[in-house]
C-alpha atoms as a PDB file:
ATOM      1  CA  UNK A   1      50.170  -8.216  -3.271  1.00  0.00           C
ATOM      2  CA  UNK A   2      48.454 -11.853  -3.448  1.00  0.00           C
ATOM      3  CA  UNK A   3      46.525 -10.590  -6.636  1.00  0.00           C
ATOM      4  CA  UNK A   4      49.600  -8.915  -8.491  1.00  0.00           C
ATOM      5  CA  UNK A   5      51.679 -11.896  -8.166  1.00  0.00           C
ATOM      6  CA  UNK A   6      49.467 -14.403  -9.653  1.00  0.00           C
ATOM      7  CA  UNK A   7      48.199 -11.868 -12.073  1.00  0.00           C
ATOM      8  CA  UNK A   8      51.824 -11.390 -13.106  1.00  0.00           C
ATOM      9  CA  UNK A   9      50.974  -7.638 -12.939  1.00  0.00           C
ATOM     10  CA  UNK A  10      50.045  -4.603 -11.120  1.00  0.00           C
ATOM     11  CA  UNK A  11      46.472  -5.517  -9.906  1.00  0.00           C
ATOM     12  CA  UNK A  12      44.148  -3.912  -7.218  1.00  0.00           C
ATOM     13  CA  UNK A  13      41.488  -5.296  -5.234  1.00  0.00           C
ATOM     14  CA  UNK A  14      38.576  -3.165  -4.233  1.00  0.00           C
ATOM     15  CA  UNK A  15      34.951  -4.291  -2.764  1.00  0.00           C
ATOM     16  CA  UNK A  16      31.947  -5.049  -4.693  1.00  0.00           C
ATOM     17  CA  UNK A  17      28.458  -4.855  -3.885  1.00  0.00           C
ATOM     18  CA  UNK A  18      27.210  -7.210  -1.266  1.00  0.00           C
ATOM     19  CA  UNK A  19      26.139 -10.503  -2.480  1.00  0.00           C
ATOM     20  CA  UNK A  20      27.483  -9.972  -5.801  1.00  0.00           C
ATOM     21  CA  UNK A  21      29.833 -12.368  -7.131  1.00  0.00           C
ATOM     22  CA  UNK A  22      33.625 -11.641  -8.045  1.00  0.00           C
ATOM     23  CA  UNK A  23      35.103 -10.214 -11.290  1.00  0.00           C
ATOM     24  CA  UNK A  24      37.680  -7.859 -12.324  1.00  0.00           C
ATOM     25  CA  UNK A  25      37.670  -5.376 -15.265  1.00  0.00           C
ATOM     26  CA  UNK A  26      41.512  -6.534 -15.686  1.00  0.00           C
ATOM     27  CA  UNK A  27      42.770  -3.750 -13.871  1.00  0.00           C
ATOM     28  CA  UNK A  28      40.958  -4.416 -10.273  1.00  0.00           C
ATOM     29  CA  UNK A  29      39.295  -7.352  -8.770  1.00  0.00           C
ATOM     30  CA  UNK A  30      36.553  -6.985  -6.795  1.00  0.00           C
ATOM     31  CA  UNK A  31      35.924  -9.016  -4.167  1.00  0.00           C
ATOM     32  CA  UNK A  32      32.452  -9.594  -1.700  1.00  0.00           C
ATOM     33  CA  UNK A  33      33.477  -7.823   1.309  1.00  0.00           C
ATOM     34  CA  UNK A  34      30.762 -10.110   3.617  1.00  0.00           C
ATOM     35  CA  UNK A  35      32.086 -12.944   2.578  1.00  0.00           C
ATOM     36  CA  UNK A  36      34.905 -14.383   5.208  1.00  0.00           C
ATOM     37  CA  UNK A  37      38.566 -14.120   4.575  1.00  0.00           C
ATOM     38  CA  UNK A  38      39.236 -17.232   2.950  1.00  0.00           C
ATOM     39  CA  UNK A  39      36.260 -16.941   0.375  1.00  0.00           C
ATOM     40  CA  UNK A  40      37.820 -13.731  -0.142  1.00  0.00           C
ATOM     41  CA  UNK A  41      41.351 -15.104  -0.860  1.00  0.00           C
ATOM     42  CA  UNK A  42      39.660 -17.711  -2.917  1.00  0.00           C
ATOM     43  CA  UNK A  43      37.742 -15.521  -5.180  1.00  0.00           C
ATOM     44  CA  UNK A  44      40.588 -13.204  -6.033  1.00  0.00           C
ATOM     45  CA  UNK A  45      42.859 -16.382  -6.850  1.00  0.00           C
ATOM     46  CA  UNK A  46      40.633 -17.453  -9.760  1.00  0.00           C
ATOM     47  CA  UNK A  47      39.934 -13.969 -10.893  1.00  0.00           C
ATOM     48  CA  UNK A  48      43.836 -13.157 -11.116  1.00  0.00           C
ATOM     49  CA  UNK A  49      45.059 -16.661 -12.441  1.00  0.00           C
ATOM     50  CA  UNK A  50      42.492 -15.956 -15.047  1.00  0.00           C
ATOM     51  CA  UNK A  51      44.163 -12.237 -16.542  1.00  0.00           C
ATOM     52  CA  UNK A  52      47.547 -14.507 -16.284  1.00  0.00           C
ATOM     53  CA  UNK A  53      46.458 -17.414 -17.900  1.00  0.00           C
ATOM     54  CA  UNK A  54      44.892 -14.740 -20.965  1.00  0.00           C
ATOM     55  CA  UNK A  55      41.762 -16.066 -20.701  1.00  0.00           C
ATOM     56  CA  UNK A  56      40.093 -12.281 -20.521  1.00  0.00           C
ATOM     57  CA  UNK A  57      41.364 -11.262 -23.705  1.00  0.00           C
ATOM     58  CA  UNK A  58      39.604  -8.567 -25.869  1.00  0.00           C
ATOM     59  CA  UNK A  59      38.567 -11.770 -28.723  1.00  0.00           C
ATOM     60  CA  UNK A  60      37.290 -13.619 -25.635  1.00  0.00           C
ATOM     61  CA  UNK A  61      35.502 -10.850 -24.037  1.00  0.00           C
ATOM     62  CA  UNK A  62      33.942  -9.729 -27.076  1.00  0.00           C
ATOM     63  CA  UNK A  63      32.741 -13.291 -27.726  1.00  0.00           C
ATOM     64  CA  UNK A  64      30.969 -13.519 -24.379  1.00  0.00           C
ATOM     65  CA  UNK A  65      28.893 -10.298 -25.002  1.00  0.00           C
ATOM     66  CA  UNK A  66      25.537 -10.558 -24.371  1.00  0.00           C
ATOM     67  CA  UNK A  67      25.821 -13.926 -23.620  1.00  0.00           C
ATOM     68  CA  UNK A  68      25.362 -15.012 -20.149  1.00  0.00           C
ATOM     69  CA  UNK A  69      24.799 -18.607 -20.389  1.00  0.00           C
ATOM     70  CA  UNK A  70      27.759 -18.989 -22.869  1.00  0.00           C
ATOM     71  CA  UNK A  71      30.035 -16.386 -20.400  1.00  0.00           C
ATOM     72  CA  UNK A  72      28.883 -18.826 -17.535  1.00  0.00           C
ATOM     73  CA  UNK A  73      29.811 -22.381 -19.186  1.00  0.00           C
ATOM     74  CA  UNK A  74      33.753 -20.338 -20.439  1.00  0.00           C
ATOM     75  CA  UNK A  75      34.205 -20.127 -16.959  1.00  0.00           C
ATOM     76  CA  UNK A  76      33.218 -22.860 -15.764  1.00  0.00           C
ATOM     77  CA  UNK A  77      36.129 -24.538 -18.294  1.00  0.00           C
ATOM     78  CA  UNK A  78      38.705 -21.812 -18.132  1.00  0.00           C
ATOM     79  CA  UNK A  79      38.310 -21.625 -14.681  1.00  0.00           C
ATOM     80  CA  UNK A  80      39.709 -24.256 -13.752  1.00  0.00           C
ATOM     81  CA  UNK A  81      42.533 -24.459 -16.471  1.00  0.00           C
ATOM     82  CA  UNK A  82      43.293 -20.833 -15.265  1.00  0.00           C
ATOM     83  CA  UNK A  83      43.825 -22.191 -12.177  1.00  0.00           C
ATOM     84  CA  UNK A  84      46.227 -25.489 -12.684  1.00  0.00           C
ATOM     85  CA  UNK A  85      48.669 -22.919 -14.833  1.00  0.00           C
ATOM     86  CA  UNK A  86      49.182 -20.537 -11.547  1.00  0.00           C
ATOM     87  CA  UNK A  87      49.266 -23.691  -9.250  1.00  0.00           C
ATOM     88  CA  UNK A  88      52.408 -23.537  -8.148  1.00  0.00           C
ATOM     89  CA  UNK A  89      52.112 -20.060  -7.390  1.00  0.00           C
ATOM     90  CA  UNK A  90      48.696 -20.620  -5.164  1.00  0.00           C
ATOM     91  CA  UNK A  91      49.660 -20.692  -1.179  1.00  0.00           C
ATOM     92  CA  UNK A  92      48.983 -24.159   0.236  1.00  0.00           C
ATOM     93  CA  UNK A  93      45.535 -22.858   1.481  1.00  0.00           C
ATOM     94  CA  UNK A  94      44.209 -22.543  -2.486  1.00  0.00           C
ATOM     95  CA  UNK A  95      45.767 -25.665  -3.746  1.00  0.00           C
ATOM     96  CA  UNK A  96      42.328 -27.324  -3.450  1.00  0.00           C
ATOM     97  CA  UNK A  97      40.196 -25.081  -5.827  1.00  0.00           C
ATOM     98  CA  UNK A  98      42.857 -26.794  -8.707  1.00  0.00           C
ATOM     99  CA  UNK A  99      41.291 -29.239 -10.456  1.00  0.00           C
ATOM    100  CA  UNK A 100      41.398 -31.542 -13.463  1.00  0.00           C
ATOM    101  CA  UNK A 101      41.425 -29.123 -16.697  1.00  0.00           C
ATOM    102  CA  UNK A 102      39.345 -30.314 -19.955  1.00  0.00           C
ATOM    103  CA  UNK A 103      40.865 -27.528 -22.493  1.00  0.00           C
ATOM    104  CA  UNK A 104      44.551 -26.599 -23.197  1.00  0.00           C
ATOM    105  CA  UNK A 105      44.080 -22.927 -23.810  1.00  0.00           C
ATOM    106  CA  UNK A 106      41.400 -20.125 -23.910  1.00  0.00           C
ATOM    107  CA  UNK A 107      40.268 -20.442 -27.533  1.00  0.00           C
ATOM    108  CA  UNK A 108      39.467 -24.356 -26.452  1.00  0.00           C
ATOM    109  CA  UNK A 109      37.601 -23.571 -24.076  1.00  0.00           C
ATOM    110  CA  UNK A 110      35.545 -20.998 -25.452  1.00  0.00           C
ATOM    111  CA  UNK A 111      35.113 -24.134 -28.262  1.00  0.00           C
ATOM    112  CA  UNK A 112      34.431 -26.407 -25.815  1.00  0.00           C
ATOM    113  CA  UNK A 113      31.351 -24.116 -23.749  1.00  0.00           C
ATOM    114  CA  UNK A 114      29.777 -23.290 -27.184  1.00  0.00           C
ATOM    115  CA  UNK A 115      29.265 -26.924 -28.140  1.00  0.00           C
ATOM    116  CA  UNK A 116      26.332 -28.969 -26.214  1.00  0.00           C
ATOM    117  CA  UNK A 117      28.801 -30.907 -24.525  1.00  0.00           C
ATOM    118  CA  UNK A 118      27.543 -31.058 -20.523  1.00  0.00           C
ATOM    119  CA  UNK A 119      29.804 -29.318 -18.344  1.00  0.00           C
ATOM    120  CA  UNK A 120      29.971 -28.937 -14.597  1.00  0.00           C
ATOM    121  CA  UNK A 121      28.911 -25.645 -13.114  1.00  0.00           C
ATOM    122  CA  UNK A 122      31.246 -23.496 -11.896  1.00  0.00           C
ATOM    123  CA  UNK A 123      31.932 -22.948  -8.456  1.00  0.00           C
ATOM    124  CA  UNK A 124      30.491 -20.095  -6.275  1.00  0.00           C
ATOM    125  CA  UNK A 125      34.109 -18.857  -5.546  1.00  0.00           C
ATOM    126  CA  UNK A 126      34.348 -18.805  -9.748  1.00  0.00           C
ATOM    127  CA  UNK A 127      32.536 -15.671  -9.554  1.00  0.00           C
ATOM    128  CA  UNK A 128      31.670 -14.330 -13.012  1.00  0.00           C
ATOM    129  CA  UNK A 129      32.805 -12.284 -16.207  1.00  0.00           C
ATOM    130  CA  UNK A 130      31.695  -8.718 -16.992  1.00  0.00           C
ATOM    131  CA  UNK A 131      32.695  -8.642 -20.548  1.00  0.00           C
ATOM    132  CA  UNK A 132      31.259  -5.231 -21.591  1.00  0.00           C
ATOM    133  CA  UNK A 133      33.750  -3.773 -18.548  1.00  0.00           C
ATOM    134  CA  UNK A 134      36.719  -5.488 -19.683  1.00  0.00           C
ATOM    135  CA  UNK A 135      35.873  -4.218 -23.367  1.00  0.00           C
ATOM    136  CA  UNK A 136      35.821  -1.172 -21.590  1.00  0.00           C
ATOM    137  CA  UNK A 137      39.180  -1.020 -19.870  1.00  0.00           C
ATOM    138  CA  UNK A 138      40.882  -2.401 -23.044  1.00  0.00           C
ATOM    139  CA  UNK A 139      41.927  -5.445 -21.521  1.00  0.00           C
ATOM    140  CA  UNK A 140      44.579  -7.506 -23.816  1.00  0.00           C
ATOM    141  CA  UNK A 141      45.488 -10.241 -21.574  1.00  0.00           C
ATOM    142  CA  UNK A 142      49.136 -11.797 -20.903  1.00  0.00           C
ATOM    143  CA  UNK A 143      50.403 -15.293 -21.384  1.00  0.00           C
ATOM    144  CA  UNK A 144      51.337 -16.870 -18.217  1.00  0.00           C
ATOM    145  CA  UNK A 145      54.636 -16.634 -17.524  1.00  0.00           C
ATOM    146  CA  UNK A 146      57.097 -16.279 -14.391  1.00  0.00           C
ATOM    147  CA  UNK A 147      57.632 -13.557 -12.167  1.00  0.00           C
ATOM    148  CA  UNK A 148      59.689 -10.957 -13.353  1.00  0.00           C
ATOM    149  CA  UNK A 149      62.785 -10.808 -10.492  1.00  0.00           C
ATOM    150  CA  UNK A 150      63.388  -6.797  -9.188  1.00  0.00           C
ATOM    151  CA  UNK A 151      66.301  -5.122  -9.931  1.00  0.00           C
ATOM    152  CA  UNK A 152      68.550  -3.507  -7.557  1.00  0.00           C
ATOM    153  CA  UNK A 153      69.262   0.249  -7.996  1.00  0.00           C
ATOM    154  CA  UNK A 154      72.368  -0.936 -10.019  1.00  0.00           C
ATOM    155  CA  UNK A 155      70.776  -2.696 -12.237  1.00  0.00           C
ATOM    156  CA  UNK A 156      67.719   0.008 -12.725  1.00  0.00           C
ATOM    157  CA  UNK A 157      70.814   2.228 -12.858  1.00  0.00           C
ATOM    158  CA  UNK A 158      72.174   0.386 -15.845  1.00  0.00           C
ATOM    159  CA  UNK A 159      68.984  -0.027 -17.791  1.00  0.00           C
ATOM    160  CA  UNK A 160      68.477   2.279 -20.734  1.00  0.00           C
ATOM    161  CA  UNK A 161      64.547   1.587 -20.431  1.00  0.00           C
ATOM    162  CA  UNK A 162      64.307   2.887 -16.872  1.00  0.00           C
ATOM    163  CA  UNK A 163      63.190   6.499 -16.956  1.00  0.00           C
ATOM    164  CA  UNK A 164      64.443   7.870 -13.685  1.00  0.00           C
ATOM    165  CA  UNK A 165      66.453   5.599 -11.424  1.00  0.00           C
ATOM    166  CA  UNK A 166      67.593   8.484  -9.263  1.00  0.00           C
ATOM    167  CA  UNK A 167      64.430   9.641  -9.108  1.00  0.00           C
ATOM    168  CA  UNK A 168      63.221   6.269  -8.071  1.00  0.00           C
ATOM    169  CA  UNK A 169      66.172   5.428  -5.207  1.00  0.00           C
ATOM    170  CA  UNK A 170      65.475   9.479  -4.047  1.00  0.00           C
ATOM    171  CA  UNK A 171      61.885   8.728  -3.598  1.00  0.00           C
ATOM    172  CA  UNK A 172      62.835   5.055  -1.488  1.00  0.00           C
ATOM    173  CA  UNK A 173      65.058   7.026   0.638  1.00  0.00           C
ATOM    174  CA  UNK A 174      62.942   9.546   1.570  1.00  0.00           C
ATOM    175  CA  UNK A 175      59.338   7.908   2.239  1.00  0.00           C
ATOM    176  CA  UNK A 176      60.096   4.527   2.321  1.00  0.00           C
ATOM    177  CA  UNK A 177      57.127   2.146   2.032  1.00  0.00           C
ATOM    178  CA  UNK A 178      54.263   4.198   4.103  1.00  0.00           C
ATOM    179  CA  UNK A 179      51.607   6.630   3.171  1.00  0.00           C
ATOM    180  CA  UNK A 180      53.939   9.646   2.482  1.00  0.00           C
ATOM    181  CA  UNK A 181      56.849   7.788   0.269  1.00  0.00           C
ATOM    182  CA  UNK A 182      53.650   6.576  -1.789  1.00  0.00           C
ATOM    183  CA  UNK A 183      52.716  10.444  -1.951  1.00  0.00           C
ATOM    184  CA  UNK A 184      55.316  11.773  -2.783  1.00  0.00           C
ATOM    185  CA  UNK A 185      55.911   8.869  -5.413  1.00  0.00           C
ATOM    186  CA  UNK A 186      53.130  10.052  -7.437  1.00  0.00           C
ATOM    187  CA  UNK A 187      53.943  13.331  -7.082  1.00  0.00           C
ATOM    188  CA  UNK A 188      57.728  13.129  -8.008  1.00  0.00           C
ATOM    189  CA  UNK A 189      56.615  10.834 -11.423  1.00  0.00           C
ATOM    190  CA  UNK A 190      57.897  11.791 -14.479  1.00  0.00           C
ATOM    191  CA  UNK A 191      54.646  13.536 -16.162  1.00  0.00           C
ATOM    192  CA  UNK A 192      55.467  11.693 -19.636  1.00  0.00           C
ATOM    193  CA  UNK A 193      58.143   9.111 -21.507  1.00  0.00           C
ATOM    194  CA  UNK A 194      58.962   8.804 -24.809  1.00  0.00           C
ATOM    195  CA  UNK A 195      58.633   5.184 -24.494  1.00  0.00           C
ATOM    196  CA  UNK A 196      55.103   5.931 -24.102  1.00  0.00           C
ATOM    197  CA  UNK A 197      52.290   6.563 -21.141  1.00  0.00           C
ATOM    198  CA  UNK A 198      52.287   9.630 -19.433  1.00  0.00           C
ATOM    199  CA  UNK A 199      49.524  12.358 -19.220  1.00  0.00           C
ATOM    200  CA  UNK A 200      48.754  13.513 -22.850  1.00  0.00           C
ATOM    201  CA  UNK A 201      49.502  17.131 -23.607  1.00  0.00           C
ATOM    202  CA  UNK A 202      48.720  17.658 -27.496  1.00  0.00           C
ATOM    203  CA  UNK A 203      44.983  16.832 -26.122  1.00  0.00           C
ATOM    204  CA  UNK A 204      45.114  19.475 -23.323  1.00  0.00           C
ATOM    205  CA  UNK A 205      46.513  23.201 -23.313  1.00  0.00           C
ATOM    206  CA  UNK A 206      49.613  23.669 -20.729  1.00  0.00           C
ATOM    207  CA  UNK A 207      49.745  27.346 -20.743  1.00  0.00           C
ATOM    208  CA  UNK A 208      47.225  29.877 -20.141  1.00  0.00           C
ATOM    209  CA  UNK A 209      47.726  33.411 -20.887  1.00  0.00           C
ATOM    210  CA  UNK A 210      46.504  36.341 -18.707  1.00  0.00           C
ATOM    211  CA  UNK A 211      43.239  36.969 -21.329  1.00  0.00           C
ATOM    212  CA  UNK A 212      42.280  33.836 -22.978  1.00  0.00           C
ATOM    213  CA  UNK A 213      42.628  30.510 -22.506  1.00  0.00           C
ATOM    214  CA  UNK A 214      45.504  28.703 -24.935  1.00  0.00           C
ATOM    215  CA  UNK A 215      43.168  26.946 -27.664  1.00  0.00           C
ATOM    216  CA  UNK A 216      40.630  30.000 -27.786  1.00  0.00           C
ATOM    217  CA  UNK A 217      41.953  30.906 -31.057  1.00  0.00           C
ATOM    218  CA  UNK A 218      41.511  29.063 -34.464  1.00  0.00           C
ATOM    219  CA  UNK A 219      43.384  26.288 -34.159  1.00  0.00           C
ATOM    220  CA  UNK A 220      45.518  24.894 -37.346  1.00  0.00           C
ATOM    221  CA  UNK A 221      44.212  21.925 -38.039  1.00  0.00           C
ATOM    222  CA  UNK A 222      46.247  18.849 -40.725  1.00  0.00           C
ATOM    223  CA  UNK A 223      43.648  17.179 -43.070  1.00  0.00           C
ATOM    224  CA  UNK A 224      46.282  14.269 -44.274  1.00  0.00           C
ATOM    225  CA  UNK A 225      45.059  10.952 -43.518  1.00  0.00           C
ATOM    226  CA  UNK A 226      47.208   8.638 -41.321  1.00  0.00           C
ATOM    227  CA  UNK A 227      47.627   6.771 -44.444  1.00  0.00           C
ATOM    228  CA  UNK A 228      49.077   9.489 -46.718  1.00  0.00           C
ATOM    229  CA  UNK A 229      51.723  10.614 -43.597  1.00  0.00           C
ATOM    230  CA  UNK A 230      52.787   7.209 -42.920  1.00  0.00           C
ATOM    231  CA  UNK A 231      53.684   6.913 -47.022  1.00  0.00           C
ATOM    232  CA  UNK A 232      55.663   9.946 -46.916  1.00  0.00           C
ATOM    233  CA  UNK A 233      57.768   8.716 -44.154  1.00  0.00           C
ATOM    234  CA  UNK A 234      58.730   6.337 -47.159  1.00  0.00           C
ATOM    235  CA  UNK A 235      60.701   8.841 -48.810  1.00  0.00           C
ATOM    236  CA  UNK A 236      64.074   9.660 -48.161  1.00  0.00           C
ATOM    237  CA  UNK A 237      64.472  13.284 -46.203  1.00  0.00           C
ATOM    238  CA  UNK A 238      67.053  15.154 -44.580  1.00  0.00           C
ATOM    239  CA  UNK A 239      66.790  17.324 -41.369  1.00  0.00           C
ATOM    240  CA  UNK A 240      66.026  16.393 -37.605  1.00  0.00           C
ATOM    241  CA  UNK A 241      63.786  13.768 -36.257  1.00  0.00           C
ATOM    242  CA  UNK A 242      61.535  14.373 -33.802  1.00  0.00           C
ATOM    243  CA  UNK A 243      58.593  12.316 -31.910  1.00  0.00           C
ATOM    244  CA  UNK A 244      54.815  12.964 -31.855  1.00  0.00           C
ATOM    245  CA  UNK A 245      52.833  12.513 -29.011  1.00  0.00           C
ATOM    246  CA  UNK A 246      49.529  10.583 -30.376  1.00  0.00           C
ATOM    247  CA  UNK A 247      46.328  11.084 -28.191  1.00  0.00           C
ATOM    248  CA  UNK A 248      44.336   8.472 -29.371  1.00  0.00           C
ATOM    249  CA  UNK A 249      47.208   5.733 -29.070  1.00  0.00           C
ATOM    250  CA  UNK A 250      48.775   7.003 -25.462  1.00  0.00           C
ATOM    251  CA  UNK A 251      52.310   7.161 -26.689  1.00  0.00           C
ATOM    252  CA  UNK A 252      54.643   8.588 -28.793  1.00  0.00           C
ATOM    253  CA  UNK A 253      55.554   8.477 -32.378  1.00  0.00           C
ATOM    254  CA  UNK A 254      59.009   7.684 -33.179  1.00  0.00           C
ATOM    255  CA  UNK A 255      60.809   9.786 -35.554  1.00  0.00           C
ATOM    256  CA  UNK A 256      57.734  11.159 -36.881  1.00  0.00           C
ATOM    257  CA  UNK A 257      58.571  14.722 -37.731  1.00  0.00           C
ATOM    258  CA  UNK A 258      61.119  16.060 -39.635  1.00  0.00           C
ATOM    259  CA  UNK A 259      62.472  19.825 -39.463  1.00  0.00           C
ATOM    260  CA  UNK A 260      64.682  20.434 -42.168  1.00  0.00           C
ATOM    261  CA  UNK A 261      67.013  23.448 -42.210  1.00  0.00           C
ATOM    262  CA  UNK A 262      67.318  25.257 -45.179  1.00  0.00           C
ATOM    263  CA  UNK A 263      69.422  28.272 -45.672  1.00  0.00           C
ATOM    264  CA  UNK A 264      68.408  31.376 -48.201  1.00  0.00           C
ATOM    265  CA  UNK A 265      70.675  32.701 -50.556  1.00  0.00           C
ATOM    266  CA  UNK A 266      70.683  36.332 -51.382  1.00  0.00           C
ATOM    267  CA  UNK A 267      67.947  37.645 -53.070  1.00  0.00           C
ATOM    268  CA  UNK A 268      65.739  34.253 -51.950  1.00  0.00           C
ATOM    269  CA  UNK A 269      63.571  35.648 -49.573  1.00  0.00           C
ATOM    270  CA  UNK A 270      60.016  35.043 -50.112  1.00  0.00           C
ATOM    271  CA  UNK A 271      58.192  37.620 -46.827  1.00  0.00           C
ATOM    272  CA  UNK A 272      60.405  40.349 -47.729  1.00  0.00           C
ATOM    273  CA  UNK A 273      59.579  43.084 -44.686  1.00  0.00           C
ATOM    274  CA  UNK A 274      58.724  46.549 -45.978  1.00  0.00           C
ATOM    275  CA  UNK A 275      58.068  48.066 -42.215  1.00  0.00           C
ATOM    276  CA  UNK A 276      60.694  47.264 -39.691  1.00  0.00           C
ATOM    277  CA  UNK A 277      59.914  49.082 -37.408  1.00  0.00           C
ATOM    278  CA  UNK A 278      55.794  48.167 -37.328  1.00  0.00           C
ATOM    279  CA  UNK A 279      57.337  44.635 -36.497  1.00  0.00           C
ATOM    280  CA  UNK A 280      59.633  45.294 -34.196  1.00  0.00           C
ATOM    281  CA  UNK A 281      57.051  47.199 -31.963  1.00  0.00           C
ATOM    282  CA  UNK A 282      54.472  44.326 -32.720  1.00  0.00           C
ATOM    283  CA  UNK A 283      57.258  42.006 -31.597  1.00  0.00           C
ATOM    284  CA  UNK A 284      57.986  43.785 -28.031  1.00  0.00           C
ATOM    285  CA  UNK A 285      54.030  43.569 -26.582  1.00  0.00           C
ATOM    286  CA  UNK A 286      54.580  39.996 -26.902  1.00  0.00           C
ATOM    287  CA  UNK A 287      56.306  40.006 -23.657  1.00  0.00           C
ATOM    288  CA  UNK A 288      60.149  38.059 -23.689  1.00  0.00           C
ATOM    289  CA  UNK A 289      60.363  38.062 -19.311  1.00  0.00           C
ATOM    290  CA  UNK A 290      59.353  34.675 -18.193  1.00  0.00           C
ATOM    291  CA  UNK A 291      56.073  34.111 -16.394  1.00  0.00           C
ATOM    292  CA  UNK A 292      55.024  32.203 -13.767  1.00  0.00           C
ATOM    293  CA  UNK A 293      51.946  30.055 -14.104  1.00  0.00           C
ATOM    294  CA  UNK A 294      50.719  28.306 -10.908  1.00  0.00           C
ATOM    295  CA  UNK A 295      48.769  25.125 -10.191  1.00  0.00           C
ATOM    296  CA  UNK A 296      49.832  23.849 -13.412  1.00  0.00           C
ATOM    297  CA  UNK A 297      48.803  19.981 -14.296  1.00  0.00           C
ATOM    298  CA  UNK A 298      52.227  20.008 -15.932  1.00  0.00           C
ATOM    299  CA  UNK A 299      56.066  21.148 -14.981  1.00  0.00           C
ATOM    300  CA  UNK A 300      59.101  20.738 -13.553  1.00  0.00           C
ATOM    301  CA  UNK A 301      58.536  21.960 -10.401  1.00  0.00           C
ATOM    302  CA  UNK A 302      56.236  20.970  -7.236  1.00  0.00           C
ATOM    303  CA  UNK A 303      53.674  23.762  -6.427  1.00  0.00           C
ATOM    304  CA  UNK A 304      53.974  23.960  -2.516  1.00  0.00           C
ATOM    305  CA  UNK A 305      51.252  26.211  -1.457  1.00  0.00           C
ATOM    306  CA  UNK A 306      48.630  23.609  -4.051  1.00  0.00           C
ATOM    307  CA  UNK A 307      50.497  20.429  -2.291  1.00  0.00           C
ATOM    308  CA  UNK A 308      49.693  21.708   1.380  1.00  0.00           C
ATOM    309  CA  UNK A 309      46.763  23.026   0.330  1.00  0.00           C
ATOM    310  CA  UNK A 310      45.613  19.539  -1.338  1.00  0.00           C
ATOM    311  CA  UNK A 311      46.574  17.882   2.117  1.00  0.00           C
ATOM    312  CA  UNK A 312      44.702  19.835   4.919  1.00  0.00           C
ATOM    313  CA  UNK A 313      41.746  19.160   2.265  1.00  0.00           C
ATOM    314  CA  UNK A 314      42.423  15.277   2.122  1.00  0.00           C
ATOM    315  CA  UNK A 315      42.839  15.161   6.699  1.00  0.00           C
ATOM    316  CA  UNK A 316      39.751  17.536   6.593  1.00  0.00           C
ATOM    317  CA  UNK A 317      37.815  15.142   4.839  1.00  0.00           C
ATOM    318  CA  UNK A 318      36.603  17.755   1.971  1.00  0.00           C
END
């Protein structure tokens, strides 16, 4: 909670290996777990006032590549600027790692450690930057800025960006805060959003049919560059819009297909059918009844027998 807060986002905090000092890929920090309780607490302060501040940016990170010594004197600097932006968000028992701040802003201070310029060494409780893991994870950084209030069930009600707000308020209800509400949390999430996230699915087949697996088959493949789709989106068309889910990105495409409707006139057809009858037959072994598919990644529905079965596994220790 202490690490999300001054991160100004959702953080975790796992254990590292013993005697090795403190850093976070920008998604977890970890933390020396033989070190006491306040070095602890200290460590993950700097760490998280240091994705808030944006001083683990992807320019920054990819600066600090293969450069120890230069990754070593950054910190040193950022540190402690890091540090007085999140001060008064640091409990009363952190307010002395704040200190005097020579830079104004991460790009400074990545100026400032490259020059020759002698600069204090950073403290123990500094830890250190892995840039190669935050290159890794993506990291982007954030801006410091203040914590964003939460909304009442009225308000997430009311908001056009929240996804499922009944969802959300059933989920409260019924599990509260503990182990299972967290459960059954994940389990009741919305599989994906338009407004991006979400599991892909153009990436990975959601239906399997009683032979063969879905993607067995040739596979129709578009050889139009990005470039040439985006300039037809330039020209004026008619029909319906639909999104595109993009696998390399994580989110969806806006408006990015088009289905236009087009109806024949007499006479216009281009597939006339000679054999009706050779079609209708070939049409009926496809099979129109609906089947069920268990154990699915992806649906509407929760499979009960997997979800028990998933949870004696999880007590049994397997």
């Amino acid at each position: 909670m202490l690490a999300s807060a001054l991160a100004n986002r959702p953080l975790q905090v796992a254990a590292c290996a013993p005697g090795q000092a403190a850093w976070t890929d920008g998604k977890v920090v970890f933390v020396d777990a033989a070190q006491s309780h306040h070095e602890q607490l200290r460590a993950l302060a700097v760490q998280a006032s240091l994705l808030s501040a944006g001083s683990l940016t992807g320019e920054i990170a990819a600066a600090l590549v293969r450069r120890p010594a230069l990754a070593k004197r950054y910190l040193a600097v950022e540190g402690a600027r890091a540090l007085s932006v999140a001060a008064p968000l640091l409990p009363p028992s952190l307010q002395s790692l704040v200190a005097r701040s020579l830079s104004d802003s991460p790009s400074a201070s990545l100026e400032l450690a490259r020059s020759r310029q002698p600069l204090p060494e950073a403290p123990a409780s500094f830890g250190t930057i892995h840039a190669r893991q935050l290159l890794a994870r993506g990291e982007q950084g954030t801006t410091a800025s203040a914590p964003a209030q939460p909304k009442t069930l009225v308000e997430l009600a009311e908001d056009p960006s929240t996804d499922a707000p009944a969802q959300q308020s059933f989920v409260g209800e019924l599990g509260g805060g503990g182990a299972i509400g967290k459960w059954l949390s994940k389990m009741l999430t919305a599989v994906r959003q338009l407004g991006g996230g979400g599991s892909p699915g153009a990436d990975a087949p959601t239906h399997w049919t009683r032979g063969k697996r879905r993607g067995s088959r040739a596979t129709l493949m578009s050889t139009a560059s990005t470039g040439a789709v985006e300039d037809s989106r330039a020209q004026k068309t008619h029909g319906t819009k639909y999104p595109e889910w993009d696998v390399h990105a994580q989110r969806y495409r806006m408006d990015w297909c088009t289905v236009s409707e087009v109806e024949l006139q007499p006479g216009e057809a281009r597939f006339p059918i000679a054999d009706r009858n050779s079609l209708r037959r070939a049409l009926t072994r496809l099979g129109l009844g609906i089947d069920r598919y268990h154990r699915q990644a992806q649906g509407d529905d929760i499979d009960i027998d997997a979800v028990i079965e998933s949870r004696i596994e999880l007590l049994a220790g397997s």
